[in-house]
C-alpha atoms as a PDB file:
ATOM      1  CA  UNK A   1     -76.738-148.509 139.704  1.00  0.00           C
ATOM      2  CA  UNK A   2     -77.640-151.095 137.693  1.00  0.00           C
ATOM      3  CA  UNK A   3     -78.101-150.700 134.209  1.00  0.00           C
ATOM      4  CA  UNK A   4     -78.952-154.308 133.016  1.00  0.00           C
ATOM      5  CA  UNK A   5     -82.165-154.372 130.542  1.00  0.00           C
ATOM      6  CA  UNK A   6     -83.632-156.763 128.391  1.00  0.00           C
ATOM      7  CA  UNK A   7     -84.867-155.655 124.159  1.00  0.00           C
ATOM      8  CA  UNK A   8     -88.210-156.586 123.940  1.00  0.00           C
ATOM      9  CA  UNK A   9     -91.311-156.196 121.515  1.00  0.00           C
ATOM     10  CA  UNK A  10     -95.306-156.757 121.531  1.00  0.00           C
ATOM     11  CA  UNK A  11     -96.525-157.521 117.694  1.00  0.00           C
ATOM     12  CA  UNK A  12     -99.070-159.078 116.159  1.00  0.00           C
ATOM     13  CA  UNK A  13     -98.656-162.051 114.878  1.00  0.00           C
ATOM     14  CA  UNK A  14     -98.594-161.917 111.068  1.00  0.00           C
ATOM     15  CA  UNK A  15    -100.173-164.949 109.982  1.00  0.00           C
ATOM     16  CA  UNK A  16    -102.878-164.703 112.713  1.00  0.00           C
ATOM     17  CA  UNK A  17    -103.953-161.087 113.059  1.00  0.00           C
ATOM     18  CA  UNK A  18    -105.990-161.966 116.396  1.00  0.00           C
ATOM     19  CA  UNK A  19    -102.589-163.068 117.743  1.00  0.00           C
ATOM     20  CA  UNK A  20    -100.469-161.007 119.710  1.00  0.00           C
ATOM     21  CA  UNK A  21     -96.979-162.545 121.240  1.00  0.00           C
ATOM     22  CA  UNK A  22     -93.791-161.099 122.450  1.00  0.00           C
ATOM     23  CA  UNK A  23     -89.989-161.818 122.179  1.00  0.00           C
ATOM     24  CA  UNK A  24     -87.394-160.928 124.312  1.00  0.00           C
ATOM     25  CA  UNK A  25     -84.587-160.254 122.172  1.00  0.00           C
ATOM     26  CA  UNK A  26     -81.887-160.595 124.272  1.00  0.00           C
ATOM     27  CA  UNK A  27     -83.063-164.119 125.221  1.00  0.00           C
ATOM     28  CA  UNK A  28     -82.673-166.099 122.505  1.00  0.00           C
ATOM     29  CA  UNK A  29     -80.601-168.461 121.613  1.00  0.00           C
ATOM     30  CA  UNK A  30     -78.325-168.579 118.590  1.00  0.00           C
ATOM     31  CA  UNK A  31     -79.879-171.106 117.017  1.00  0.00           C
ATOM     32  CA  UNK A  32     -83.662-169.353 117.611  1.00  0.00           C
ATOM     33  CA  UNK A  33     -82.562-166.058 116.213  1.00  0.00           C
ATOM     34  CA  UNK A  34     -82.826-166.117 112.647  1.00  0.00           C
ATOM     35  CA  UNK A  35     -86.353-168.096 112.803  1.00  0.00           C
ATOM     36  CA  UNK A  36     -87.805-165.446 115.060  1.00  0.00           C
ATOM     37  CA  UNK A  37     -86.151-162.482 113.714  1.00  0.00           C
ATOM     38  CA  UNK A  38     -88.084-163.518 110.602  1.00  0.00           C
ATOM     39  CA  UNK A  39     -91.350-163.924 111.674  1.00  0.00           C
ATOM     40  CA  UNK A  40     -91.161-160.369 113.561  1.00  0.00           C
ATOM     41  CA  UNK A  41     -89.658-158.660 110.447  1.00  0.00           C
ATOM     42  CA  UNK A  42     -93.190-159.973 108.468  1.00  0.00           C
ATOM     43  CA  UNK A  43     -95.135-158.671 112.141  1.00  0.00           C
ATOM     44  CA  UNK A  44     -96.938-155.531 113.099  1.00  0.00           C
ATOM     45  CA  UNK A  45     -95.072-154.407 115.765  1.00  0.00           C
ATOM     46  CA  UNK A  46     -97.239-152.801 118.812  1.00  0.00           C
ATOM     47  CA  UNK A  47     -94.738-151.870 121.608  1.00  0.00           C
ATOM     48  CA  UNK A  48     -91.109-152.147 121.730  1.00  0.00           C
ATOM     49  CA  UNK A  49     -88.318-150.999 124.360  1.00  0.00           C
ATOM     50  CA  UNK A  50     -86.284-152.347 127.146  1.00  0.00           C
ATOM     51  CA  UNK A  51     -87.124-153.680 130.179  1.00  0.00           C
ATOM     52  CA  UNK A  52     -85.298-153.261 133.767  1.00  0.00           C
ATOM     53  CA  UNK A  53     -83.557-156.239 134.501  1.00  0.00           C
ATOM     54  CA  UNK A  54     -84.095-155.804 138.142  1.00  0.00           C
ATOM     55  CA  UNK A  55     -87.876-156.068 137.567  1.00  0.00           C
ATOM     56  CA  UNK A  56     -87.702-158.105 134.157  1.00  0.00           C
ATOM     57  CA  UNK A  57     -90.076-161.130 136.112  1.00  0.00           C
ATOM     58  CA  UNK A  58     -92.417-158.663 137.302  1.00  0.00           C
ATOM     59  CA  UNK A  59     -92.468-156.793 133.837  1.00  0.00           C
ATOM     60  CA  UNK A  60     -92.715-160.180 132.184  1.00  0.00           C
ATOM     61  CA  UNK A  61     -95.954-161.167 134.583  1.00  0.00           C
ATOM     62  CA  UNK A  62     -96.983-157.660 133.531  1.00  0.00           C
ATOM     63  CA  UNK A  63     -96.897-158.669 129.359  1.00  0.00           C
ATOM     64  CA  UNK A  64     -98.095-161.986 130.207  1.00  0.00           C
ATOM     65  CA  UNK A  65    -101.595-160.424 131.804  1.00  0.00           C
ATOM     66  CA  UNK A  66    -101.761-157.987 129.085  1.00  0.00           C
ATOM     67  CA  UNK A  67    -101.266-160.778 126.019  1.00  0.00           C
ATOM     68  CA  UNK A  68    -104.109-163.074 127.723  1.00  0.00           C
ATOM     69  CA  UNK A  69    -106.593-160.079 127.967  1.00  0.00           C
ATOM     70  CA  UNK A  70    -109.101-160.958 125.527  1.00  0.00           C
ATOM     71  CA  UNK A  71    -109.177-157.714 124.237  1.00  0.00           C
ATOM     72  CA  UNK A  72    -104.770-158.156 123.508  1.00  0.00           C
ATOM     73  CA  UNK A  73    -105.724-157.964 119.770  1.00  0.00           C
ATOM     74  CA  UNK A  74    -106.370-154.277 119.968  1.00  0.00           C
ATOM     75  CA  UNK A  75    -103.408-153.156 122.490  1.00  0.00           C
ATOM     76  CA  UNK A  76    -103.013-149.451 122.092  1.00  0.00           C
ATOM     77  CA  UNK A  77     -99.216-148.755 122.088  1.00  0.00           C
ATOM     78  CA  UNK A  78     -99.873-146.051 124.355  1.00  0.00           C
ATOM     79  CA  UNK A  79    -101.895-147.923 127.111  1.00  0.00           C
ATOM     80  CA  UNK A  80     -99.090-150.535 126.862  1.00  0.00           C
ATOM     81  CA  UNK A  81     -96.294-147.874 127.565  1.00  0.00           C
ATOM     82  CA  UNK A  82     -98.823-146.602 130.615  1.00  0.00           C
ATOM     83  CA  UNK A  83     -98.827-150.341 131.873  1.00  0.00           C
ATOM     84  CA  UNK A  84     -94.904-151.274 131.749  1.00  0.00           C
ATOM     85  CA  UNK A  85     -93.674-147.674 132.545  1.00  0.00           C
ATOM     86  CA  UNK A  86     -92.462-148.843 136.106  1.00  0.00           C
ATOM     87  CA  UNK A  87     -90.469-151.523 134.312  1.00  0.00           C
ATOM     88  CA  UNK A  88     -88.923-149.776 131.524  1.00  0.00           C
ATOM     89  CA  UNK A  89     -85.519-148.664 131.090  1.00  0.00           C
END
């Protein structure tokens, strides 16, 4: 079994409020990590968890459709859950 996953949150951006973006924790590089972990400490978060890394592409096409919804400023944590459950770990 393969227990691989991937930290990731959904948060809006805190010096755009209409913004909403995503990191993938256990993607970045060193020298990315402080910068970032910055910004989302100052964010609203909306959704956080772990992805399956045997469908991390498909959960990150998933995120991708669900950020460029013109409506991704007012994601309901629960419909996002709903959307990557397949993909979570």
């Amino acid at each position: 079994m393969d227990d691989a996953k991937t930290m990731f949150e959904i948060y809006r951006d805190p010096h755009n409020p209409d913004r909403v973006d995503v990191v993938y924790f256990t993607e970045l590089e060193e020298h990315e990590r402080d910068r970032v972990l910055a910004r989302i400490a100052s964010a609203t978060s909306i959704f956080r968890g772990f992805l399956k890394d045997a469908v991390k592409d498909e959960a990150k096409a998933c995120i991708a459709a669900l950020l460029a919804d013109p409506q991704a400023g007012d994601l309901d944590p629960d419909a996002v859950a709903e959307r990557l459950r397949p993909y979570l770990a």
